[in-house]
N, C-alpha and C. Protein backbone atom coordinates (compact mmCIF):
# COMPACT_ATOMS: atom_id res chain seq x y z
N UNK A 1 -0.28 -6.54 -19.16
CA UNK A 1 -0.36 -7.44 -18.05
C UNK A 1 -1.03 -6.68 -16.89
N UNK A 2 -1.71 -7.59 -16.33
CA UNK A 2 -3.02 -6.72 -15.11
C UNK A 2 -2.55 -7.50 -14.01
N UNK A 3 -2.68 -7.47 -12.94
CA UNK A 3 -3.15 -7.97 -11.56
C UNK A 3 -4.77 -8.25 -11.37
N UNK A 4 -4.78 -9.19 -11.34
CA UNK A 4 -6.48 -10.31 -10.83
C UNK A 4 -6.40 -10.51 -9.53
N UNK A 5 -7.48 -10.62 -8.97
CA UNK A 5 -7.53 -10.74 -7.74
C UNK A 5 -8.64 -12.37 -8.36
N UNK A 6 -7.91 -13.56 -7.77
CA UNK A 6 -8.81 -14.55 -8.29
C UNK A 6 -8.52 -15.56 -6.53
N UNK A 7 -9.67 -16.41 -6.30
CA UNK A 7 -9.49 -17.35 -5.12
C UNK A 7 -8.85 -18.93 -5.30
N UNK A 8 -7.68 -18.96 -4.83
CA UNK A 8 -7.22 -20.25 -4.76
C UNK A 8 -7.05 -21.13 -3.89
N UNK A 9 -7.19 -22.36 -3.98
CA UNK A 9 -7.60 -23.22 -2.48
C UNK A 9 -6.22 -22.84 -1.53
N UNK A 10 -7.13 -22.81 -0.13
CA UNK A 10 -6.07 -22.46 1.04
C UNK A 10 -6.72 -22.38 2.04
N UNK A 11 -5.84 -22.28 3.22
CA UNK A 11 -6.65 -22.33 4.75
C UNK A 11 -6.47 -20.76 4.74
N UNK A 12 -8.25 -20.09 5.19
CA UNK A 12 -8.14 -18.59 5.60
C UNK A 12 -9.63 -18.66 5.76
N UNK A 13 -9.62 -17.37 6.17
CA UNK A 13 -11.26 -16.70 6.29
C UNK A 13 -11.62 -15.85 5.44
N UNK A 14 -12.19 -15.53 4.60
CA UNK A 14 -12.12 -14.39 3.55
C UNK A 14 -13.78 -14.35 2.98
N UNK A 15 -14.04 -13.13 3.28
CA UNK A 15 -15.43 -12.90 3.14
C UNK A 15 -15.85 -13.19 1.57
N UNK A 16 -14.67 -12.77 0.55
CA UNK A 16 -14.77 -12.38 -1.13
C UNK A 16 -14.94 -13.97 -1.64
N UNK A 17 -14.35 -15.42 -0.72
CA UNK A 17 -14.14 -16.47 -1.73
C UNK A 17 -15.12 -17.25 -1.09
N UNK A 18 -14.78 -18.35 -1.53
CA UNK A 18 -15.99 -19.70 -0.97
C UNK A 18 -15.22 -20.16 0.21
N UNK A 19 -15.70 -21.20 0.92
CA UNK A 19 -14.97 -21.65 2.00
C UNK A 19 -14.01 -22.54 1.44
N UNK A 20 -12.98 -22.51 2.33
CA UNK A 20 -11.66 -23.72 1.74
C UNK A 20 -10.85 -22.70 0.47
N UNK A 21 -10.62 -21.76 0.68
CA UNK A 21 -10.49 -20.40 -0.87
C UNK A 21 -9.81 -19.55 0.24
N UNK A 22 -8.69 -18.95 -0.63
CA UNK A 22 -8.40 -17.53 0.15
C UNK A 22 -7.86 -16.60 -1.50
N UNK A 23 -8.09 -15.46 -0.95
CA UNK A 23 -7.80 -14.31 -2.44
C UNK A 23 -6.55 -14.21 -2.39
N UNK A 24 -5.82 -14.31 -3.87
CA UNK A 24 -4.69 -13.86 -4.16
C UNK A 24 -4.88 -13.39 -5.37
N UNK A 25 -3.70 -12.01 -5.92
CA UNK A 25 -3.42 -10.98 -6.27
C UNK A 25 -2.33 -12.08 -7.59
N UNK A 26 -2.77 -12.05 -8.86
CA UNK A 26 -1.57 -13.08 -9.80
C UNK A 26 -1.59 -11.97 -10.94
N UNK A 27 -0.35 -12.16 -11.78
CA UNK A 27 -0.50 -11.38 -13.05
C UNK A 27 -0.77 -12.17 -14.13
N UNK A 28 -1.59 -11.17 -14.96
CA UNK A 28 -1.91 -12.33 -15.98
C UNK A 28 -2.76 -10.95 -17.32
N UNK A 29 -3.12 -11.76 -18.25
CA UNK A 29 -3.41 -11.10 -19.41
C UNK A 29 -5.17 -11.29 -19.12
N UNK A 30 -5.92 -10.35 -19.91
CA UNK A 30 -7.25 -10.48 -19.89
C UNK A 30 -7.76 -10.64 -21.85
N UNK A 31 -8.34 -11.50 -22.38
CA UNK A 31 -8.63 -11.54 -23.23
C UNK A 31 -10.35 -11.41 -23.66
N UNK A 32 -10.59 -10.42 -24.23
CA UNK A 32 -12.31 -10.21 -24.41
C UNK A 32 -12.47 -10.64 -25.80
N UNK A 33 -13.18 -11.54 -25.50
CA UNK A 33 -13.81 -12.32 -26.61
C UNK A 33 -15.33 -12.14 -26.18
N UNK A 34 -16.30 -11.03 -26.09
CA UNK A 34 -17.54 -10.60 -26.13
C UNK A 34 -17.75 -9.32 -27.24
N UNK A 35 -18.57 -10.04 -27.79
CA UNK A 35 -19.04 -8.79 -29.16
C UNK A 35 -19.55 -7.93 -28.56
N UNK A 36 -19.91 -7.90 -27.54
CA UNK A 36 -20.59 -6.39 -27.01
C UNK A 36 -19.63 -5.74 -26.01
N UNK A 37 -18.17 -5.81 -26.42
CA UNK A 37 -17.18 -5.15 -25.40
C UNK A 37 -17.28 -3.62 -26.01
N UNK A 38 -17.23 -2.88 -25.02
CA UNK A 38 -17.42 -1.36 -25.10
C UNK A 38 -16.21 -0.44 -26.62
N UNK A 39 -16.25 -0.14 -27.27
CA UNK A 39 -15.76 0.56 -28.05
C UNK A 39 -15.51 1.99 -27.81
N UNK A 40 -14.62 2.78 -27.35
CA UNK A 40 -14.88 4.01 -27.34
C UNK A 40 -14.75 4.71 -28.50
N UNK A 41 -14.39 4.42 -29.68
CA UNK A 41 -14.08 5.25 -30.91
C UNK A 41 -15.11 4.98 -31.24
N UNK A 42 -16.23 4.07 -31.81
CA UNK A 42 -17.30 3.99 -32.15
C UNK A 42 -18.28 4.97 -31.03
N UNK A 43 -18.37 4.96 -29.63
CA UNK A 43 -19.02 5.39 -29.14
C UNK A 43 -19.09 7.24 -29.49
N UNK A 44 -17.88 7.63 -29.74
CA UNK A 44 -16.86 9.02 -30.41
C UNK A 44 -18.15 8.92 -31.19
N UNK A 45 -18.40 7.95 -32.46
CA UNK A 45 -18.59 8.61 -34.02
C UNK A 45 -20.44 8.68 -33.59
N UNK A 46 -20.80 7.82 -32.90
CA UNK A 46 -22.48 7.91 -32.76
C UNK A 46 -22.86 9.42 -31.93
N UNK A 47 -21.80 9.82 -30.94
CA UNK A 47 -21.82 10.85 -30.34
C UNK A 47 -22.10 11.89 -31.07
N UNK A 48 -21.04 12.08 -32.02
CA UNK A 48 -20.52 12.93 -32.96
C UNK A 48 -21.53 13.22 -33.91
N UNK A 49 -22.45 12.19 -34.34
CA UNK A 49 -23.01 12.19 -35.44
C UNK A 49 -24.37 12.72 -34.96
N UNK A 50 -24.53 12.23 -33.38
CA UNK A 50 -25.81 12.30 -32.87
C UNK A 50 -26.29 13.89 -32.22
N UNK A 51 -24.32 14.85 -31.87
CA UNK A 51 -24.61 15.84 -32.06
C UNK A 51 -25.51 17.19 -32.88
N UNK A 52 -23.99 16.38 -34.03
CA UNK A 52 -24.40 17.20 -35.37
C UNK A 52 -25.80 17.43 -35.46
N UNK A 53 -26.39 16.13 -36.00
CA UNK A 53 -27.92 16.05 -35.94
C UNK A 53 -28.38 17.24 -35.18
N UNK A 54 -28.63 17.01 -34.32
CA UNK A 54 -29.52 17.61 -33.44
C UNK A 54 -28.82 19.56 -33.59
N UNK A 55 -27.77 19.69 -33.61
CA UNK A 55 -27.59 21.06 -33.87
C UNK A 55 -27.79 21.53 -35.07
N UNK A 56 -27.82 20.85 -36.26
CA UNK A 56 -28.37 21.05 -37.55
C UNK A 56 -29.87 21.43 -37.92
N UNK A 57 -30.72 20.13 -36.89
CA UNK A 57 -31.86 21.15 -36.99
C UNK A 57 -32.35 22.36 -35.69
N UNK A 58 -31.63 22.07 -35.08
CA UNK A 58 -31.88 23.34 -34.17
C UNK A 58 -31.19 24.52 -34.89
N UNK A 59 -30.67 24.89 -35.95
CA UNK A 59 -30.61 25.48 -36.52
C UNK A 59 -31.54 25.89 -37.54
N UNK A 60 -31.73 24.78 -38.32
CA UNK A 60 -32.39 24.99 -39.32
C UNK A 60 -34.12 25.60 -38.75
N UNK A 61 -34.39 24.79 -37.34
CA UNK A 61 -35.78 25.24 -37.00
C UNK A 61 -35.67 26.75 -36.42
N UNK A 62 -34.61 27.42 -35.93
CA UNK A 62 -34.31 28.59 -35.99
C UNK A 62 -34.71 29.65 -36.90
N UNK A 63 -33.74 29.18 -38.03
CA UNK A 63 -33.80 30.47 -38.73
C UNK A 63 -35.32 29.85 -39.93
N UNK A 64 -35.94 29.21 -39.46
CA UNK A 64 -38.07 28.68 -40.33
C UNK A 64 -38.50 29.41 -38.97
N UNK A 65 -38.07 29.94 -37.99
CA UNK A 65 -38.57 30.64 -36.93
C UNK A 65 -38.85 32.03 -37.03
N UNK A 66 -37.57 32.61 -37.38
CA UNK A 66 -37.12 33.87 -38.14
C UNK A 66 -37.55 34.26 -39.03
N UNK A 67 -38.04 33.34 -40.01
CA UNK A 67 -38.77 33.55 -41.45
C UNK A 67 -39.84 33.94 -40.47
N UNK A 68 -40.56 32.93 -40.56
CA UNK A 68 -42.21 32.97 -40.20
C UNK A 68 -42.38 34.08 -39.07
N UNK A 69 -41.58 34.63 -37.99
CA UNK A 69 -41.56 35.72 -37.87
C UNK A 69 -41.75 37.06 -38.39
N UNK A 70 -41.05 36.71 -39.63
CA UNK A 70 -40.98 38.17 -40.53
C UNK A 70 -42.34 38.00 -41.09
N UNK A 71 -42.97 37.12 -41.59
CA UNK A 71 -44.29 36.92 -42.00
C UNK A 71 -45.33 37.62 -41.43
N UNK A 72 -45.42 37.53 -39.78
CA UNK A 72 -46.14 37.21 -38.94
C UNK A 72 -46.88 38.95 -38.61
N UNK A 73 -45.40 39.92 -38.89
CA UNK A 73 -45.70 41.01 -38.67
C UNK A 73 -45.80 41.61 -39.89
């Protein structure tokens, strides 16, 4: 359960609502029904994977560095 800040009709001045509106503070549940709501465990595994990658061949182009070094001289 969250606190919303949502505008319900009333006499006030309030810069945040429409006129004839004043803000109040209600509890209530939030339900996301958008397929593109943020995932952080997925965001974890692309991270993770997108690491690896990239330190795998910075390795691997390392030590084809090292070789061709030894070549070179």
């Amino acid at each position: 359960m969250v606190q919303i800040l949502t505008c319900i009709e009333g006499i006030g001045d309030s810069e945040i609502c429409p006129i004839g509106m004043i803000p109040k503070l209600v509890e209530g549940y939030i339900f996301s029904t958008d397929p593109t709501a943020f995932d952080p465990s997925i965001a974890a595994q692309y991270f993770a994977f997108s690491f690896s990658t990239v330190l795998a061949l910075f390795i691997v182009a390392r030590g084809a560095g090292f070789v061709l070094e030894m070549f070179r001289k």
